[in-house]
Protein backbone atom coordinates (compact mmCIF):
# COMPACT_ATOMS: atom_id res chain seq x y z
CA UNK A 1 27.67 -1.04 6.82
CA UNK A 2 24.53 0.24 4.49
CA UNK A 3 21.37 -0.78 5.66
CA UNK A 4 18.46 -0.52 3.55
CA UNK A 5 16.00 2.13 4.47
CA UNK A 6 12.99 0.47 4.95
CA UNK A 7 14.24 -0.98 7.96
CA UNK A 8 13.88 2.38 9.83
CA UNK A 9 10.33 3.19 8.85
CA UNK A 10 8.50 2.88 11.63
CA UNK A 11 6.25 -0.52 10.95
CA UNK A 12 5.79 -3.93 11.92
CA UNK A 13 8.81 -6.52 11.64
CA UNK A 14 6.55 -8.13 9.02
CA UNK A 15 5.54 -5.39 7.31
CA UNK A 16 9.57 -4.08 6.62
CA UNK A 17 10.27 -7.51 5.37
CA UNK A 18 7.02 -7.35 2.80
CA UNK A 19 8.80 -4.00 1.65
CA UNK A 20 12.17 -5.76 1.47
CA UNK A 21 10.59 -8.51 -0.44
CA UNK A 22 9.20 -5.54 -3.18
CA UNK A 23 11.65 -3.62 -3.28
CA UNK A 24 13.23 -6.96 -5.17
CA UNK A 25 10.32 -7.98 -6.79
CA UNK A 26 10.13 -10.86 -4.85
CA UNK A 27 6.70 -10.89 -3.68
CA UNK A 28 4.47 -13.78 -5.08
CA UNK A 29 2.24 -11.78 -7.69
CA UNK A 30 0.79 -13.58 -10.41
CA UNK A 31 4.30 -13.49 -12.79
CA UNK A 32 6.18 -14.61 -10.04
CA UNK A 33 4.04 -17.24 -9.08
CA UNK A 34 3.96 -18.38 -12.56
CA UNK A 35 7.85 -18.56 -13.10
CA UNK A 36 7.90 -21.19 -10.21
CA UNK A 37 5.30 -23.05 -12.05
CA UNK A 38 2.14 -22.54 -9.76
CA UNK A 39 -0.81 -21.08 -12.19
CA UNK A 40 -2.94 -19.35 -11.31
CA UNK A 41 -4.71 -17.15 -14.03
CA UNK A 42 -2.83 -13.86 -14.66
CA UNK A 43 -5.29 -11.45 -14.45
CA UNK A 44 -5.04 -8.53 -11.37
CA UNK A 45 -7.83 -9.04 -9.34
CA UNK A 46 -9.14 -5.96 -9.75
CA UNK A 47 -8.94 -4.66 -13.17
CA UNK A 48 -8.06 -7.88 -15.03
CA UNK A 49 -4.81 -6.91 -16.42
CA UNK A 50 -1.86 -8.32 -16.20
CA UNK A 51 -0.50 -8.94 -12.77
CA UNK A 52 2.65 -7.55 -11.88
CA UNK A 53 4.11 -5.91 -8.61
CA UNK A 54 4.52 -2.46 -11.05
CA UNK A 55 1.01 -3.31 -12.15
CA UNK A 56 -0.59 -4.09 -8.70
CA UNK A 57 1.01 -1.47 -6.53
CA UNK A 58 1.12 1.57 -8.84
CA UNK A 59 -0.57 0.80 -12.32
CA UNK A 60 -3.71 -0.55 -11.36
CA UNK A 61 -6.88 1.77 -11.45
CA UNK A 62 -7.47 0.85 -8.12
CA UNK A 63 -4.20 1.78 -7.04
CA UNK A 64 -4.09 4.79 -8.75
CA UNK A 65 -7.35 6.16 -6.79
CA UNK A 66 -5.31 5.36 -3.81
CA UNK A 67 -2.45 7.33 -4.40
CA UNK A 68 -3.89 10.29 -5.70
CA UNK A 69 -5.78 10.56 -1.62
CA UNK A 70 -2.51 9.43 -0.39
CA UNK A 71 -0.27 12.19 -2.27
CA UNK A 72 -3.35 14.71 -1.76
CA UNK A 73 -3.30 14.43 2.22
CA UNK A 74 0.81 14.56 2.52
CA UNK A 75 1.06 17.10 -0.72
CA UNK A 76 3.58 15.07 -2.35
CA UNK A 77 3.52 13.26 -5.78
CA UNK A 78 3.25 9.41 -4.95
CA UNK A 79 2.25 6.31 -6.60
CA UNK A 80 3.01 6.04 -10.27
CA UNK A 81 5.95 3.85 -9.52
CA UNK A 82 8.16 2.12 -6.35
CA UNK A 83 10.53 4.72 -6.71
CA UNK A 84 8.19 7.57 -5.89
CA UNK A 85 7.49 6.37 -2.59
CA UNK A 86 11.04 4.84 -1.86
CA UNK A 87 13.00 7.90 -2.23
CA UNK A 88 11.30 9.97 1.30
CA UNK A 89 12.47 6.18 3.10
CA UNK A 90 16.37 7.48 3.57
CA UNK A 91 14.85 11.31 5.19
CA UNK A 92 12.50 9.00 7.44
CA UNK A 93 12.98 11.22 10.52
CA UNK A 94 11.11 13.78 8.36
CA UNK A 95 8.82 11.39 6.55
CA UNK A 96 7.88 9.44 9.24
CA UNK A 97 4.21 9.59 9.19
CA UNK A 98 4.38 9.82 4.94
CA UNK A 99 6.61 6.33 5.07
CA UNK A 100 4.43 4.32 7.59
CA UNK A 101 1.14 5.32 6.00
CA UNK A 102 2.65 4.59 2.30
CA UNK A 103 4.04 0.53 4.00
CA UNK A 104 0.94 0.29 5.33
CA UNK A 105 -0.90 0.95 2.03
CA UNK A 106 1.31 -0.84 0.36
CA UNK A 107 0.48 -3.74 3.09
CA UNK A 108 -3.26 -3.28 2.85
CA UNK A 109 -3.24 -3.81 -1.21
CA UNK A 110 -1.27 -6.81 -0.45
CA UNK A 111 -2.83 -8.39 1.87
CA UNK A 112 -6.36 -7.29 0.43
CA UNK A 113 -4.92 -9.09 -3.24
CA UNK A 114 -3.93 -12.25 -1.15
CA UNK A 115 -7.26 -12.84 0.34
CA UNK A 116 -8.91 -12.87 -3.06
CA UNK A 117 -6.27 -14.86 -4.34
CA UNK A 118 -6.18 -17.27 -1.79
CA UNK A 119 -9.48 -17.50 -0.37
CA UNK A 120 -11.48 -16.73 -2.82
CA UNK A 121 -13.06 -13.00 -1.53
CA UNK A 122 -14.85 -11.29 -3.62
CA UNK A 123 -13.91 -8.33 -4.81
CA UNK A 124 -16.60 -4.83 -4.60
CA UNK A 125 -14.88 -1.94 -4.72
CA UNK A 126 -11.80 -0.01 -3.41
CA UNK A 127 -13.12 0.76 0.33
CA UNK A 128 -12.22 -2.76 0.98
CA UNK A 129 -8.62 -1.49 0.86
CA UNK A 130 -9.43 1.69 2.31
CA UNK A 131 -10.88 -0.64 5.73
CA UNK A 132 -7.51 -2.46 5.43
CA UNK A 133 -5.96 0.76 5.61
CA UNK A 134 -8.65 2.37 8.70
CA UNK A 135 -7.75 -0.83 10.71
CA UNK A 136 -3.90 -1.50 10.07
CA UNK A 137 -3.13 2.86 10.50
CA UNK A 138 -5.23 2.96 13.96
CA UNK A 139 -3.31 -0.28 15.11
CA UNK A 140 -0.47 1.34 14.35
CA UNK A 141 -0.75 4.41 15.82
CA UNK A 142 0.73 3.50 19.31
CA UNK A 143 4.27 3.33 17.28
CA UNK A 144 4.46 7.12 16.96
CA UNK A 145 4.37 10.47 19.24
CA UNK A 146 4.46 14.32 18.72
CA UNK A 147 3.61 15.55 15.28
CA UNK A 148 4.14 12.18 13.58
CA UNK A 149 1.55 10.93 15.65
CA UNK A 150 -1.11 13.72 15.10
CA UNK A 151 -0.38 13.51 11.13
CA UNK A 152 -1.15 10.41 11.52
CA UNK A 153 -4.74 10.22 13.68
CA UNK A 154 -5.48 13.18 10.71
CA UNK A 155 -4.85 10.70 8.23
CA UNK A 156 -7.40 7.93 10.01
CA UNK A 157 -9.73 10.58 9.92
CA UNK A 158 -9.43 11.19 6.34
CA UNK A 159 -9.30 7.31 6.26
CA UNK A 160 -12.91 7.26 7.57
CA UNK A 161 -14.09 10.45 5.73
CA UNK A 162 -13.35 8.48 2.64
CA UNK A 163 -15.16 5.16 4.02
CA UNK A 164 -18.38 7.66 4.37
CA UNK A 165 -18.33 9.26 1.49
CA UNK A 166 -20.21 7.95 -1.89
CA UNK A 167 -17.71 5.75 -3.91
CA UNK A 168 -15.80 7.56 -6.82
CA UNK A 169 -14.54 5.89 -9.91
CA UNK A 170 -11.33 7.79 -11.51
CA UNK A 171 -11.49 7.61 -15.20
CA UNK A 172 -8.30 6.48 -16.97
């Protein structure tokens, strides 16, 4: 029997079923929400295109400045589309740290994008996702040991390295 690869990276229950739910463009972004005739107005939250998962997740300005510190710190080429980041979930014994830090990033955006949605946040710049990120990756942590686990309390401390430093805007 095949099962997905998603379901082996080491997250929360919740947090594999989010990545189930993308990986069919299921999730409840603006379009979606739209073909099941609830409006809400179509712009991303952050950049006022379009939303779209493609748009949200990889397109997006802001998620673009994520995903160049994300495919900095592992040395891997990340975040221009799903596919980028789905293809190290089958070699997750040797991705490990590079597949839970991508769900939880992946996560973060979401649940960041839900909050100003839903309840109206307002939006300032991208270290909110970045503290979604700090808080869900040291939470986390307690799923991993050996070199997983150190990759990963090197990637908090970049996390808060980034939270210190002066905010930079990536043009284009």
């Amino acid at each position: 029997m095949y099962i997905p690869a998603m379901w082996s990276i080491k997250t929360p229950p919740r947090v594999q079923v989010f990545l189930w739910l993308l990986s069919h463009n299921k999730l409840m972004t603006k379009d979606n929400l739209a073909k099941r005739g609830i409006e809400k107005a179509p712009e991303c939250v952050y950049c006022y295109e379009k939303e779209s998962i493609t748009h949200l997740f990889f397109e997006c300005v802001v998620a673009k400045q994520i995903w160049v510190e994300i495919s900095e710190f592992f040395g891997v080429e990340l975040g221009s589309n799903y596919l980028l980041i789905a293809r190290f979930w089958p070699a997750d014994k040797k991705h490990i740290a590079l597949n839970s830090v991508c769900a939880c990033v992946l996560w973060a955006m979401w649940k960041n994008r839900n909050s100003h949605v839903f309840n109206n946040a307002i939006w300032t710049d991208v270290k909110q996702i970045w503290r979604r990120v700090l808080g869900q990756s040291r939470r986390w942590l307690i799923l991993f040991e050996g070199p997983a686990l150190t990759k990963l309390e090197a990637f908090v401390q970049k996390i808060s390295c980034i939270l210190d430093a002066p905010l930079q805007i990536l043009a284009g």
